[in-house]
Protein backbone atom coordinates (compact mmCIF):
# COMPACT_ATOMS: atom_id res chain seq x y z
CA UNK A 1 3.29 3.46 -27.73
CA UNK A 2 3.46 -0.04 -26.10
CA UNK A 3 4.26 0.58 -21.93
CA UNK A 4 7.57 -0.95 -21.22
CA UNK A 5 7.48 -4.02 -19.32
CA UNK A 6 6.88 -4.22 -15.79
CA UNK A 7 10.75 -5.71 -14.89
CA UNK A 8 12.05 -2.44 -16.31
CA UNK A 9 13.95 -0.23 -14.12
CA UNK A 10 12.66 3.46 -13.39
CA UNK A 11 13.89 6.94 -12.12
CA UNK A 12 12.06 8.47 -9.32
CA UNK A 13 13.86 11.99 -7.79
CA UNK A 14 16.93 10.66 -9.03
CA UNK A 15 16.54 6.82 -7.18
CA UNK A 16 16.37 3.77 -9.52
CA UNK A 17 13.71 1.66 -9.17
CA UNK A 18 14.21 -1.44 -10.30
CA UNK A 19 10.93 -2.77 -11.30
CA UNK A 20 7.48 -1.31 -11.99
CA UNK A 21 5.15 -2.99 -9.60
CA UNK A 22 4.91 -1.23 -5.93
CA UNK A 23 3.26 -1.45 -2.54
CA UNK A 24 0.50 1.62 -1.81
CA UNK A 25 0.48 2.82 1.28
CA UNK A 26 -1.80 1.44 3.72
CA UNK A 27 -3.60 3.05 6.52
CA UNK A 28 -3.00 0.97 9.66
CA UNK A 29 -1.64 -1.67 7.89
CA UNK A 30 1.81 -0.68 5.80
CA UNK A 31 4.53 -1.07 8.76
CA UNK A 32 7.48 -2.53 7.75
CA UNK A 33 6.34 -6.34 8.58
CA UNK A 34 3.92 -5.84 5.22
CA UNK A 35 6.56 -3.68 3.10
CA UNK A 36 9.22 -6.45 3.69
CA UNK A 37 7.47 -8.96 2.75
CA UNK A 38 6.33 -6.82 -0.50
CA UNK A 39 10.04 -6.36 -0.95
CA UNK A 40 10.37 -10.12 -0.22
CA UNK A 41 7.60 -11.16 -3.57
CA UNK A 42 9.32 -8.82 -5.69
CA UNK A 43 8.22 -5.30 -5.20
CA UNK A 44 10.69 -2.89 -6.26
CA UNK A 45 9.31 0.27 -4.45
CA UNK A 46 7.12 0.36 -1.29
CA UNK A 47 5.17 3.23 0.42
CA UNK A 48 4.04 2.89 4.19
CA UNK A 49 0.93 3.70 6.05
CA UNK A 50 0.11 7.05 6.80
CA UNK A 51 1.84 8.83 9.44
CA UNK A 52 0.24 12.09 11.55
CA UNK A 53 2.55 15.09 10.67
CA UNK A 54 1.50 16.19 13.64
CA UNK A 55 2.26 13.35 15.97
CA UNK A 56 5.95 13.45 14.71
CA UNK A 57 6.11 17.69 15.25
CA UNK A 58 5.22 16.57 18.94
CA UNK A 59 7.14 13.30 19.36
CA UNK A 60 4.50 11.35 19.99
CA UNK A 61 6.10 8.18 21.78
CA UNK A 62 3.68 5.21 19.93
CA UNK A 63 4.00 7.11 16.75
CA UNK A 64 8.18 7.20 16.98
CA UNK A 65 8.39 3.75 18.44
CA UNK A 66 6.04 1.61 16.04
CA UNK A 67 5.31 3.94 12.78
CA UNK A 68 8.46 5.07 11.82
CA UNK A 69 10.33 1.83 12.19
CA UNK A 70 11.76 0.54 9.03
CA UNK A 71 14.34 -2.35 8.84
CA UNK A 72 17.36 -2.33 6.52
CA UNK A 73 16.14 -5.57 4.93
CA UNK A 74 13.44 -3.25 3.07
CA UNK A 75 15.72 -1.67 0.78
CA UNK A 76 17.68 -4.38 -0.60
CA UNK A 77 15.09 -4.38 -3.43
CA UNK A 78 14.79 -0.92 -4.12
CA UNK A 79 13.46 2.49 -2.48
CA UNK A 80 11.30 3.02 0.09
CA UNK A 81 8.93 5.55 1.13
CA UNK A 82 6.87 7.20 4.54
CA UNK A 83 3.95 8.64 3.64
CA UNK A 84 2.53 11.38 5.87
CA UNK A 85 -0.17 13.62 6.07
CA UNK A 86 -1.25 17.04 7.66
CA UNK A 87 -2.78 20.77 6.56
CA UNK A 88 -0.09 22.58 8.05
CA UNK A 89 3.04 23.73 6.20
CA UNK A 90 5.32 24.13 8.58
CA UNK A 91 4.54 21.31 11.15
CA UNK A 92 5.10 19.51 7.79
CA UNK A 93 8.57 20.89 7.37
CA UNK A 94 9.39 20.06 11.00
CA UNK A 95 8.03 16.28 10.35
CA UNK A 96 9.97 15.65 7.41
CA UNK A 97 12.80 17.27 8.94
CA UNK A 98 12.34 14.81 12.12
CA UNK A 99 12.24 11.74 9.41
CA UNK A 100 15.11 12.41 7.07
CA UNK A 101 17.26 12.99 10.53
CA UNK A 102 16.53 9.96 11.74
CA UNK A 103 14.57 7.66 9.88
CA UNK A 104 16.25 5.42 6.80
CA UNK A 105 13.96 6.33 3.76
CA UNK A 106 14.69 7.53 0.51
CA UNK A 107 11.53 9.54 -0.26
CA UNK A 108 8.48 11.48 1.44
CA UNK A 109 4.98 10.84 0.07
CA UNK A 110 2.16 12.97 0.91
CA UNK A 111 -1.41 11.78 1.53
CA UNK A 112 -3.61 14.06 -0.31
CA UNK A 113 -6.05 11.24 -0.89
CA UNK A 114 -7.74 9.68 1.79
CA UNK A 115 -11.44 9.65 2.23
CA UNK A 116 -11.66 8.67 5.91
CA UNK A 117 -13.89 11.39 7.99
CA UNK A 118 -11.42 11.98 10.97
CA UNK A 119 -8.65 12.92 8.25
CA UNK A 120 -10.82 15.00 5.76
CA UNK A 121 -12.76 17.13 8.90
CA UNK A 122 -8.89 17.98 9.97
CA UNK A 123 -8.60 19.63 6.58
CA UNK A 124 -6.30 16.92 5.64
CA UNK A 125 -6.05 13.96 3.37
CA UNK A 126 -8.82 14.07 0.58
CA UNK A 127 -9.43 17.54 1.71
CA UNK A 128 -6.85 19.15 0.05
CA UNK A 129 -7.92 18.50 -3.17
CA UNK A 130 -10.53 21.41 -2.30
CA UNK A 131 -7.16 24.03 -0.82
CA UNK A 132 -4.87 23.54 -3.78
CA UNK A 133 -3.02 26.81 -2.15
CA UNK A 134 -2.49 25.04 1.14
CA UNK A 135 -1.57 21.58 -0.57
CA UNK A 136 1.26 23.16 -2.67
CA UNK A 137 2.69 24.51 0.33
CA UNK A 138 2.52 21.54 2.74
CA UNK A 139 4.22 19.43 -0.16
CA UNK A 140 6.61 22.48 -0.29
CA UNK A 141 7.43 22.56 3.34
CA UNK A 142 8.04 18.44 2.96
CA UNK A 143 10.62 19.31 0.25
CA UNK A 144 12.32 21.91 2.02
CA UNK A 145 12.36 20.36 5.41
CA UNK A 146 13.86 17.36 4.21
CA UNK A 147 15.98 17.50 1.07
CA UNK A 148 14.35 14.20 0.15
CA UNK A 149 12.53 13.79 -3.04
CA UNK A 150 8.86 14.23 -2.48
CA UNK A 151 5.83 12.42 -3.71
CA UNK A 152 2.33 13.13 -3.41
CA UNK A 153 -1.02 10.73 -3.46
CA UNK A 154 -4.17 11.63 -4.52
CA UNK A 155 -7.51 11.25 -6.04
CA UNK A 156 -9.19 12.29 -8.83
CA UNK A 157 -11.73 14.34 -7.55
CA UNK A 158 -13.62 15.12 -4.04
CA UNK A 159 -17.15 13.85 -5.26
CA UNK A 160 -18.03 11.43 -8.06
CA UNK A 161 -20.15 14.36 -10.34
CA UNK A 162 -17.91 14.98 -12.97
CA UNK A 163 -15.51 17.31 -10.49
CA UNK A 164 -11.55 16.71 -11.75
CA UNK A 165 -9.84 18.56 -8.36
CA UNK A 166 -7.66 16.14 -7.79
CA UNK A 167 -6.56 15.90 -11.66
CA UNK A 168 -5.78 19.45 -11.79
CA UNK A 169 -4.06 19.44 -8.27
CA UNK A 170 -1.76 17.44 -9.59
CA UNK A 171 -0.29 19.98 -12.58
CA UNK A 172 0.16 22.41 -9.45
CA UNK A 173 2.23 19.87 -7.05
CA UNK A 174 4.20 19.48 -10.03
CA UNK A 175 4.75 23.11 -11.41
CA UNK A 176 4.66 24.82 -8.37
CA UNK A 177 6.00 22.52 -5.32
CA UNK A 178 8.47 20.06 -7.36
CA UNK A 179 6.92 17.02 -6.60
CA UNK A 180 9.42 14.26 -8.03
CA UNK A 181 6.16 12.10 -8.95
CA UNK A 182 2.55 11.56 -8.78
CA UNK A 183 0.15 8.76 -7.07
CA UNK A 184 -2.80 8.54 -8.70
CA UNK A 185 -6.30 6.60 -7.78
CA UNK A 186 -8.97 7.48 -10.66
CA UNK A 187 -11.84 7.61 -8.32
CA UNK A 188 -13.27 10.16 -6.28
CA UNK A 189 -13.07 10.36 -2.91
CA UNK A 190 -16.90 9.94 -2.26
CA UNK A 191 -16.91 6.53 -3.12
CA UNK A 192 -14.01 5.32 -1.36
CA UNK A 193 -13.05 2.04 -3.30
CA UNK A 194 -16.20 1.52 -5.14
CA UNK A 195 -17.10 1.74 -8.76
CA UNK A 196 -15.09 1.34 -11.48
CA UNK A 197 -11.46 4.16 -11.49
CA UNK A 198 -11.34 6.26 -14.81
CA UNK A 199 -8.68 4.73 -16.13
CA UNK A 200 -8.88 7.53 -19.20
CA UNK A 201 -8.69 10.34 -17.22
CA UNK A 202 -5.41 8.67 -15.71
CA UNK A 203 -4.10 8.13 -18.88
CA UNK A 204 -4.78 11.91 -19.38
CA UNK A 205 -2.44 12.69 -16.30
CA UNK A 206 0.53 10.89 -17.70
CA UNK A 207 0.50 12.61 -20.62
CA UNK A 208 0.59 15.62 -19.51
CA UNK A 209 2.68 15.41 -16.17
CA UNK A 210 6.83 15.76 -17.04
CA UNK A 211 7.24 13.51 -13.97
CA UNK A 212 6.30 9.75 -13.19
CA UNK A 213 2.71 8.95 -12.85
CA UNK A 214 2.01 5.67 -10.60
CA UNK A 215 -1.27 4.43 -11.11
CA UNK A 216 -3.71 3.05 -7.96
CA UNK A 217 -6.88 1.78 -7.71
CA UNK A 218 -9.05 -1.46 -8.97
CA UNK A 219 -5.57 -3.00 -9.08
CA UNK A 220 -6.64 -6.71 -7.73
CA UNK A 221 -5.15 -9.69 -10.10
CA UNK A 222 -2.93 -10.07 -12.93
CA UNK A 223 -5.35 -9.90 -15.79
CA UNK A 224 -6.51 -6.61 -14.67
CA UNK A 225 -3.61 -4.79 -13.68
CA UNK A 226 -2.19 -5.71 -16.81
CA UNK A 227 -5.04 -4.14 -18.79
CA UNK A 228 -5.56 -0.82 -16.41
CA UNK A 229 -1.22 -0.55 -17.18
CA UNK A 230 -1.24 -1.06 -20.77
CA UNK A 231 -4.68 1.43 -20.77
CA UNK A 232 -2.76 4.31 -18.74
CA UNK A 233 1.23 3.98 -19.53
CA UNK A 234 2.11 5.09 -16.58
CA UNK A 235 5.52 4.85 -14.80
CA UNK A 236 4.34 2.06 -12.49
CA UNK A 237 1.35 0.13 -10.81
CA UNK A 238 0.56 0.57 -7.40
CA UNK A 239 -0.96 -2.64 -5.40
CA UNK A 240 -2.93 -2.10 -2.19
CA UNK A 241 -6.29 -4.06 -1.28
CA UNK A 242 -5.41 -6.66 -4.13
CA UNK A 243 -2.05 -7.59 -2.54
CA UNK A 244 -3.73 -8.06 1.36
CA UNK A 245 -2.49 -11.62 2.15
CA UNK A 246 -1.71 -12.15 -1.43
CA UNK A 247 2.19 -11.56 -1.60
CA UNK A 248 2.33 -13.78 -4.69
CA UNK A 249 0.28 -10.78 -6.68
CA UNK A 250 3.99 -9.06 -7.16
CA UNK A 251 5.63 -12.22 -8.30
CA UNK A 252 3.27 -12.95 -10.64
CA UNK A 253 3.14 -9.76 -12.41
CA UNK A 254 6.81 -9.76 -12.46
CA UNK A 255 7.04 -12.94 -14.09
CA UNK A 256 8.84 -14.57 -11.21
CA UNK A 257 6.06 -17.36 -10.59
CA UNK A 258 3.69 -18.89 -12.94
CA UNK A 259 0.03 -17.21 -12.73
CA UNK A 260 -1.14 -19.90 -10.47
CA UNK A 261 -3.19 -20.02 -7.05
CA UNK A 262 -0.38 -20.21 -3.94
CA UNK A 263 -0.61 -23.77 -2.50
CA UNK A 264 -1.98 -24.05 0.83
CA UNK A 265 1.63 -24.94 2.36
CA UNK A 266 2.55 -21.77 0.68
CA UNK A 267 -0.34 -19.85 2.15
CA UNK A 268 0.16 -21.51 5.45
CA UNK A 269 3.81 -20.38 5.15
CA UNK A 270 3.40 -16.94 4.94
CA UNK A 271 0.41 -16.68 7.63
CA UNK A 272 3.62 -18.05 9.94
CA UNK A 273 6.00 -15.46 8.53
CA UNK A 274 3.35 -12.67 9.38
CA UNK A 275 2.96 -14.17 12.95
CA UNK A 276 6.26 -14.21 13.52
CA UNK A 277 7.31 -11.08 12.16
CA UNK A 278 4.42 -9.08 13.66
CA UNK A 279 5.73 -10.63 17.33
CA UNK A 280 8.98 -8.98 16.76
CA UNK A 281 7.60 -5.91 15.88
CA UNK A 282 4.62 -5.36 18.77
CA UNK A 283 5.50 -8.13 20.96
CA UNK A 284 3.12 -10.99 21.50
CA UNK A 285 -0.06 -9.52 23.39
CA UNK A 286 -0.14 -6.48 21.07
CA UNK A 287 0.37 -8.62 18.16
CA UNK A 288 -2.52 -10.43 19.28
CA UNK A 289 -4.90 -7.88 18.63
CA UNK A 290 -3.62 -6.30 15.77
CA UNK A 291 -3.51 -9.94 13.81
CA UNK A 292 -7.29 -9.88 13.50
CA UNK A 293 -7.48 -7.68 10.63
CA UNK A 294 -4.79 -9.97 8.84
CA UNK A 295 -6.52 -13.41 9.72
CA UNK A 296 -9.11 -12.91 6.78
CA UNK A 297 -6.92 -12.04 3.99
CA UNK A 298 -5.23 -15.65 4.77
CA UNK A 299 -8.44 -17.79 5.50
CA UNK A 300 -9.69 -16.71 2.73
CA UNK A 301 -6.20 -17.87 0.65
CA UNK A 302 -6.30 -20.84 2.30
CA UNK A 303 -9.92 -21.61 1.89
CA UNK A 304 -9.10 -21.34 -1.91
CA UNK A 305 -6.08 -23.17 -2.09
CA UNK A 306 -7.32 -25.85 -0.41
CA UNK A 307 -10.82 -26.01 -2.56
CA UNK A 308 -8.49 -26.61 -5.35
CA UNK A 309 -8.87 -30.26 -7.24
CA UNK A 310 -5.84 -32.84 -6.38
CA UNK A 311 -5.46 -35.99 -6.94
CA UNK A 312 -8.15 -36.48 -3.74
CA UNK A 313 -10.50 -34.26 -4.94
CA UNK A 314 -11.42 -30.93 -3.46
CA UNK A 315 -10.93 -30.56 -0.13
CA UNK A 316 -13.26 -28.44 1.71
CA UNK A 317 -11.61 -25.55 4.73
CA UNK A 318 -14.40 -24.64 7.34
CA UNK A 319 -13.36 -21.28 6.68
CA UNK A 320 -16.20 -19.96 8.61
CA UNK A 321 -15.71 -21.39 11.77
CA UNK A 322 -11.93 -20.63 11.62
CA UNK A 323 -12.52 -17.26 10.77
CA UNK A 324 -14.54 -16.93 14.17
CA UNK A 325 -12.37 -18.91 16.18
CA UNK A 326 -10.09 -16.59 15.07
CA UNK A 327 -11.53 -13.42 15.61
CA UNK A 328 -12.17 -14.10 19.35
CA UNK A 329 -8.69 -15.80 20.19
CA UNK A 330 -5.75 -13.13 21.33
CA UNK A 331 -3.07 -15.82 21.91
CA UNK A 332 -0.96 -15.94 18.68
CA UNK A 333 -0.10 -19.66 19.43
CA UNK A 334 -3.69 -20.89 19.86
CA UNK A 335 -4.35 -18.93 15.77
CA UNK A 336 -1.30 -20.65 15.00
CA UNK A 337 -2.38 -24.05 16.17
CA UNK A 338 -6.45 -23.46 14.98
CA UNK A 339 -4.94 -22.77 11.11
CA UNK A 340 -2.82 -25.27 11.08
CA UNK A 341 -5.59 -27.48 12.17
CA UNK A 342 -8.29 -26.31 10.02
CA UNK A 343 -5.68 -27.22 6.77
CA UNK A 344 -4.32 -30.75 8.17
CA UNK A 345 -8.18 -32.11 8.59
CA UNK A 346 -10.25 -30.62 5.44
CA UNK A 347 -12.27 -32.75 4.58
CA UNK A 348 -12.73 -34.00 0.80
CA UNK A 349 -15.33 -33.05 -0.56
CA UNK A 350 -18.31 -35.73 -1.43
């Protein structure tokens, strides 16, 4: 059977979603600047970046102030989501109590998926795959402690030799813990985002799961996300490293902008729209520093868009040179001025 188009609407835990394409969560990078400007391109469903279980239990001040902010604006176009993560069931039940108190979500995800060494040596994250017991229970304690519907997202498997943990984690969630839905990345955790996912064995999962299976992973451009969601049927796609400074990803799958390159006033649009927003959320000498990791994703958008042939000819961004001036400036008006530079005088190219 033919999956339903992408602009369809959804059911997750009982929420409508209006449209099938979503923000993943991102580690260190989902706060609500990124999820709103999903939201903004179209997304009708966004997750955010991972939040310590543990650093809500004890109130952790930076973790209050910074990860669980989200802004109204978010859920105009449809649900939103904190992910957290953490081994213990009832510190779990006392987080997700703390968020559904005071936090304005709609649904808790769990992280039951990521391959990074200081989460899996806490016995969280990608760990669980290997302590099904304890992973039923945590997403338990979520449910229980908050009364919100609750997600999990995993991977396939712990290694990358044939092992299908994650896969049959996922029957269990659902069976035994009431998970309203399942995240799924078709790769192990082993490789981290390398090799090609196993698209089959997702398609697998969503015909046998009774609940909505959201397919990660390999998700980077139109062509291919349309094949990996026509392959798998699932309820929904799931963007993450594909949709890093490329906001227009979720417009053009949703048919609300021609499949084209952004221009570079576009690009150099949005770069402002990050700089500004990220000011308002960690002030300007924090925002500073946390910019850096953002600065690539646009270069590199810019660097296209500006390669592309107009009625001058191709003109050339030194994206190089910006990318290091970049790097070693912490003044957010001095990146603004160097980009806005580097587009006004590329050259044409011989």
């Amino acid at each position: 059977m033919a999956a339903a188009p992408l602009t369809d609407s959804w059911t997750l835990g009982g929420l409508t979603v209006p449209n099938r394409v979503t923000l993943a969560p991102l580690a260190g990078i989902g706060n609500w600047v990124v999820r709103l400007q999903a939201k903004r391109y179209g997304a009708g469903y966004a997750v955010s970046e991972m939040v310590s279980s543990f650093a809500i239990h004890h109130r952790n001040e930076k973790t209050l102030r910074d990860l669980l902010r989200f802004e109204s604006a978010e859920r105009a176009g449809g649900p939103v989501a904190i992910q957290l993560f953490g081994q213990d069931p009832e510190v779990m039940r006392s987080a997700a109590a703390y968020v559904a108190e005071h936090v304005a979500v709609d649904v808790i995800d769990l992280n039951m998926g990521c391959p990074v060494p200081k989460v899996v040596k806490t016995g969280a994250g990608a760990a669980m795959l290997k302590d099904p017991d304890t992973a039923v229970a945590v997403a338990r304690a979520a449910a229980e402690g908050s009364g919100l519907p609750v997600t999990v997202k995993l991977r396939s498997a712990t290694k990358k030799d044939g092992e299908a943990d994650g896969y049959a984690l996922a029957s269990r969630l659902v069976d035994e813990a009431g998970v309203a839905a399942i995240g799924f990345h078709p790769r192990s955790a082993q490789v981290h985002h390398k090799g090609t996912p196993d698209y089959e064995l997702a398609a697998r999962l969503v015909q046998e799961l009774p609940v909505p299976v959201v397919l990660s992973g390999g998700l980077h451009d139109d062509a291919g996300t349309l094949a990996a969601y026509e392959q798998v049927g699932p309820a929904a796609v799931m963007l993450a490293r594909g949709a890093l400074g490329n906001p227009w990803l979720f417009s053009s799958l949703l048919g609300l902008r021609d499949d084209v390159p952004p221009t570079a006033d576009e690009v150099l649009a949005e770069f402002e729209w990050v700089l500004d927003r990220t000011i308002e959320h960690l002030g300007t000498e924090r925002a500073g520093r946390y910019l850096r990791k953002h600065y690539p994703w646009y270069v590199e958008r810019l660097a296209e868009a500006a390669s592309a042939t107009s009625g001058d000819g191709a003109r050339v961004l030194p994206d190089k040179v910006l990318q290091a001036a970049l790097q070693s400036s912490e003044d957010i008006e001095a990146a603004r001025a160097l980009v806005r530079t580097a587009v006004a005088d590329a050259p044409v190219a011989a």
